[in-house]
Protein backbone atom coordinates (compact mmCIF):
# COMPACT_ATOMS: atom_id res chain seq x y z
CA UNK A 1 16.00 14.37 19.73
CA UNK A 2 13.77 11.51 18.39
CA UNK A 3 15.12 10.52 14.97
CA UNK A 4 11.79 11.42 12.22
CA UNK A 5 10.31 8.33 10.70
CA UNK A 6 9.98 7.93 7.25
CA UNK A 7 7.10 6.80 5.50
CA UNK A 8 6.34 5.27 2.11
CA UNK A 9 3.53 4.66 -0.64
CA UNK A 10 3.49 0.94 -1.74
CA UNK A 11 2.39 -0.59 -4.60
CA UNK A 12 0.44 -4.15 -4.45
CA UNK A 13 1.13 -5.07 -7.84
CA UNK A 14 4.92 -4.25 -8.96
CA UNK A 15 5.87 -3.03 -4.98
CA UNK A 16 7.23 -0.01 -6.38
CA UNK A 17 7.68 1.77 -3.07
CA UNK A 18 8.30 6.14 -2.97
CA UNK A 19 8.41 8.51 -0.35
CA UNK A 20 5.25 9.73 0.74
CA UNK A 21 6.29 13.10 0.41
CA UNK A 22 5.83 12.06 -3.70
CA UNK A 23 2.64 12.16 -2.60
CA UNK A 24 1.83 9.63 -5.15
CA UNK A 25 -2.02 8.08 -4.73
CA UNK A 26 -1.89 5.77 -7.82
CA UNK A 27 1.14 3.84 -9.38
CA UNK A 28 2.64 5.67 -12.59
CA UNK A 29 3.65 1.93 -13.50
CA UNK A 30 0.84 0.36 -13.72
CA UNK A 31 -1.96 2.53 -12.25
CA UNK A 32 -3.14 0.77 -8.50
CA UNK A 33 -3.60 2.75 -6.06
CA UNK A 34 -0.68 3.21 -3.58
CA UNK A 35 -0.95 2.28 -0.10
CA UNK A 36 -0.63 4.39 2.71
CA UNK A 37 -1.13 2.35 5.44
CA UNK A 38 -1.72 -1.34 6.38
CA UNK A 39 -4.88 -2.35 4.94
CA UNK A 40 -4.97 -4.85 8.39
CA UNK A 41 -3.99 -2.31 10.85
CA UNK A 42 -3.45 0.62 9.60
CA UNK A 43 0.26 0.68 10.68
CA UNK A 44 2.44 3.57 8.17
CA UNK A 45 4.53 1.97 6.19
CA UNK A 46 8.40 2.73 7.07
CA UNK A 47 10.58 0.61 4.66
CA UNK A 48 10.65 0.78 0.35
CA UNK A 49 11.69 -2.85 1.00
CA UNK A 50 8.75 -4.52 2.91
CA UNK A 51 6.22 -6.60 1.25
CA UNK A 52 4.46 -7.60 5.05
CA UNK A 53 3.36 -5.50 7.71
CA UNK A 54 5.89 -5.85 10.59
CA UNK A 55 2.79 -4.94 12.97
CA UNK A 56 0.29 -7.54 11.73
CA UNK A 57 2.13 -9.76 9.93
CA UNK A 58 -0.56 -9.07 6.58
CA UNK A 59 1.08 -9.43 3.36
CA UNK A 60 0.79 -5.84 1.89
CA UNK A 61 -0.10 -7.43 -2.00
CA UNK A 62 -2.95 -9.84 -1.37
CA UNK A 63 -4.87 -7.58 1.07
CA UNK A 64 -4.90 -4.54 -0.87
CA UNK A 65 -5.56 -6.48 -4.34
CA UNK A 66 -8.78 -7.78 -2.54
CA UNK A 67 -9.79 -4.41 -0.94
CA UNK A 68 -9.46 -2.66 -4.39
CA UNK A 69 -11.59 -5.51 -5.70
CA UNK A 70 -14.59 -4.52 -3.40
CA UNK A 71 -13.81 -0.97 -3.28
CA UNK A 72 -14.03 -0.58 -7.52
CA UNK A 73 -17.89 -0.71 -8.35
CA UNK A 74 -16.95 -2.51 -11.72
CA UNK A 75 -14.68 -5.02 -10.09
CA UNK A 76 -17.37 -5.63 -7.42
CA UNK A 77 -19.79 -6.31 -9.83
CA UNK A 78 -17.88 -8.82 -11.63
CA UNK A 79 -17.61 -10.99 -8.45
């Protein structure tokens, strides 16, 4: 039997990391939203401890800071 893989929400700012089954979508620390996935590839991920995808290589704070940027419509307009 195939061991079940954990996954984790991630947060870019303070890398507060829970279980997904917290099902937590925005950080109760500071308010970002949580990751699910690589922003790069879209690999889950599997450890609270990781700050870079173990896939890609991306580092999980810089990409999602500059996704949320152009996702936000007030952030976006400010750049």
């Amino acid at each position: 039997m195939k061991p079940r893989m954990v996954k984790y929400h991630f947060c870019p700012c303070c890398h507060r990391a829970t279980p997904a089954q917290a099902d937590e979508h925005f950080c109760p620390n500071d308010g970002s939203k949580m990751l699910q996935n690589c922003p790069n590839c879209q690999r889950p991920i599997t450890s609270p401890y990781a700050r870079f995808c173990p896939g890609c290589g991306q580092n999980y704070s810089e990409t999602s800071l500059e996704s949320q940027r152009l996702e936000d419509p007030e952030l976006r307009s400010a750049l």
